[in-house]
Structure formats: C-alpha cells, structure tokens
Protein backbone atom coordinates (compact mmCIF):
# COMPACT_ATOMS: atom_id res chain seq x y z
CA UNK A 1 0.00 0.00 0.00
CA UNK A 2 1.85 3.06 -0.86
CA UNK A 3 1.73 6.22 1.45
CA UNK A 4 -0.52 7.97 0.21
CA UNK A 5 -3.38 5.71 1.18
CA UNK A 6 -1.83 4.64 4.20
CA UNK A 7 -2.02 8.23 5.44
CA UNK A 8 -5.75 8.71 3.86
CA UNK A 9 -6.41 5.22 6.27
CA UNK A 10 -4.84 7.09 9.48
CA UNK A 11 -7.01 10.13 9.42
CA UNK A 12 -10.32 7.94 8.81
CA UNK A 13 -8.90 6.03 11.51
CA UNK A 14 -8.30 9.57 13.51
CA UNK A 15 -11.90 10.53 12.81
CA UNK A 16 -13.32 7.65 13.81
CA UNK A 17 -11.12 7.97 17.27
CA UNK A 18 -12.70 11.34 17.40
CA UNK A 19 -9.16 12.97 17.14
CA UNK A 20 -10.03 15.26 14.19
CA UNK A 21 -10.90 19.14 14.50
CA UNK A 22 -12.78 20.38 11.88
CA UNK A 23 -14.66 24.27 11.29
CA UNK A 24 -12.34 27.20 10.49
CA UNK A 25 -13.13 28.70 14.03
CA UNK A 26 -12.61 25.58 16.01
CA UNK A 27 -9.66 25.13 13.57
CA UNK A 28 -7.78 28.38 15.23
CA UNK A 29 -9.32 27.96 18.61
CA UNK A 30 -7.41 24.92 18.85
CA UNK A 31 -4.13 25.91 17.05
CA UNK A 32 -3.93 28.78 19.57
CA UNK A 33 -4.78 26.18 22.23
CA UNK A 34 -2.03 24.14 21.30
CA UNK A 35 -4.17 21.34 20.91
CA UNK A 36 -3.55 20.38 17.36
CA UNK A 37 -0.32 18.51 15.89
CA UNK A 38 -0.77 18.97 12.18
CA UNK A 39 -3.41 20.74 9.55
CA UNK A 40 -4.61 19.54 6.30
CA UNK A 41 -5.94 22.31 4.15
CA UNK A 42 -7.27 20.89 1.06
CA UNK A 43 -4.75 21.84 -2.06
CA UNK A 44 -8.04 22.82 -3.84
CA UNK A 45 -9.55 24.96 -1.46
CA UNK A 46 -9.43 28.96 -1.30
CA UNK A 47 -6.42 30.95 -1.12
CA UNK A 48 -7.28 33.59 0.87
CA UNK A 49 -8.09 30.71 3.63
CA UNK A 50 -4.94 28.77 2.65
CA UNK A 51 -3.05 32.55 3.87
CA UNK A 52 -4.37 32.32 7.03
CA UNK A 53 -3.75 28.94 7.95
CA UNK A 54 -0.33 29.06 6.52
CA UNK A 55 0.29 32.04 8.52
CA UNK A 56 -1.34 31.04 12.00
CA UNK A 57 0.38 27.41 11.43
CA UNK A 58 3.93 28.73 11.30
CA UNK A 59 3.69 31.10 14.02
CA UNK A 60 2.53 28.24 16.57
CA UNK A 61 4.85 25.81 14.79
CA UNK A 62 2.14 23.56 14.05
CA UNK A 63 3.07 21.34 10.81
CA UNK A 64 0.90 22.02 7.89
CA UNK A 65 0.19 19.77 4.74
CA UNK A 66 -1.73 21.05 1.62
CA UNK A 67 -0.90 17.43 -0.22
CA UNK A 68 -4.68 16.23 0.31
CA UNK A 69 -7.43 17.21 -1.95
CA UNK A 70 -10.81 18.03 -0.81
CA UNK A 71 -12.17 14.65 -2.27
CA UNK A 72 -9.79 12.73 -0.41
CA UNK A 73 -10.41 14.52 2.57
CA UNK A 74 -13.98 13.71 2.15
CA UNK A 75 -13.27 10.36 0.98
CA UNK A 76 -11.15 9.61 4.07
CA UNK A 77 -12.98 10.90 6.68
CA UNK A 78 -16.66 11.01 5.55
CA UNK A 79 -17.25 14.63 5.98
CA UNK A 80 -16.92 17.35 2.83
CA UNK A 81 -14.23 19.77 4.47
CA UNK A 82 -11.34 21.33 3.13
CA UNK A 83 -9.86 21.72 6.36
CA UNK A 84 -8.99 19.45 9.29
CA UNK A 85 -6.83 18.92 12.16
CA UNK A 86 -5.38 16.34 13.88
CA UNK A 87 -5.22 16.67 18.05
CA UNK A 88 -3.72 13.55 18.72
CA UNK A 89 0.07 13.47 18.80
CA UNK A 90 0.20 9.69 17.84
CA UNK A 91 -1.44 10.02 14.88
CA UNK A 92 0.15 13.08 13.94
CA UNK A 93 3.32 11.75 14.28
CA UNK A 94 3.08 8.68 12.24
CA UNK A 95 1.12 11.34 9.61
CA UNK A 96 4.26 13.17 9.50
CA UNK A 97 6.32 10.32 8.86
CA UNK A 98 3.97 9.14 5.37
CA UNK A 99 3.74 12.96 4.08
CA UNK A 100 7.86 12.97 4.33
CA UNK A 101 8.20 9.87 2.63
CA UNK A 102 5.04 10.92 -0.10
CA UNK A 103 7.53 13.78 -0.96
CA UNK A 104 10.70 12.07 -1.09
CA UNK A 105 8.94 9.79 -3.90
CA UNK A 106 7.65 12.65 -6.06
C-alpha cells in the first residue's frame, strides 16, 4: 500500500477515534490552544483561507500539509471539508512520517 493511502487510512482512523478538529473557528481555537499537531488544508480549497492557515500554522509551529485534496479529505474521513486537524500526537506523528516519505517519492 503506498503512502498515500496509508495516510488517507490514518485520518479515517483519527476521525473515527474522534481525534479530528474540523470548522475554520474551532480550527484556530485549537491551534492557539495548542491542541492540534498537524493541519490539512485541502490543495483545492481557497487561497485567501490557505493565507491564514499558513500564517497562524507557522507562528505556533504547528506542521501544515496542503498534499490532500478536498475529495480525499472527504473520501477519508466522511465529511466534505477542506480543512482538518489532527489533536492527537500519535497520529500526527506517524502522519508526519507518510507525508515525508510521499515527498521524497515525487
């Protein structure tokens, strides 16, 4: 199974574990929390969002992925969002790991 879907697997798994935040709002809340690990912003979703999270992600030094589109995210977790974020640092970490070696291959 190549990394990719092992990583789509992990967040379904993360949703279903009820380790996901989702909502723009409850997004940031939590980033300035320090309760999330990593975002996903959808590579197809707005730009003016993407800013925001981009910006808000590097000052907390929260990792950030844009590798997912919004049909995978959807796909994955069984919710149409464009933006989600993982609170547990298990899962994060091991999300880390497949989204380093998904770019090393490409």
């Amino acid at each position: 199974m190549e990394n990719r879907q092992k990583l789509l697997n992990l967040l379904g798994l993360a949703r279903r574990a009820r380790k996901l935040v989702t909502g723009e709002d409850m997004v940031l809340k939590a980033i300035r929390n320090g309760k999330v690990q990593l975002v996903f912003f959808a590579q197809d979703g707005g730009d003016s969002t993407k800013k925001k999270f981009t910006n808000k992600t590097q000052s907390y030094n929260v990792a950030f992925s844009t590798m997912l589109t919004r049909q995978e995210i959807a796909d994955a977790t069984g919710m149409a969002r464009s933006l989600v974020a993982v609170s547990d640092r298990g899962f994060a970490k091991k999300m880390k790991e497949y989204l380093k070696q998904e770019e090393e291959t490409q």
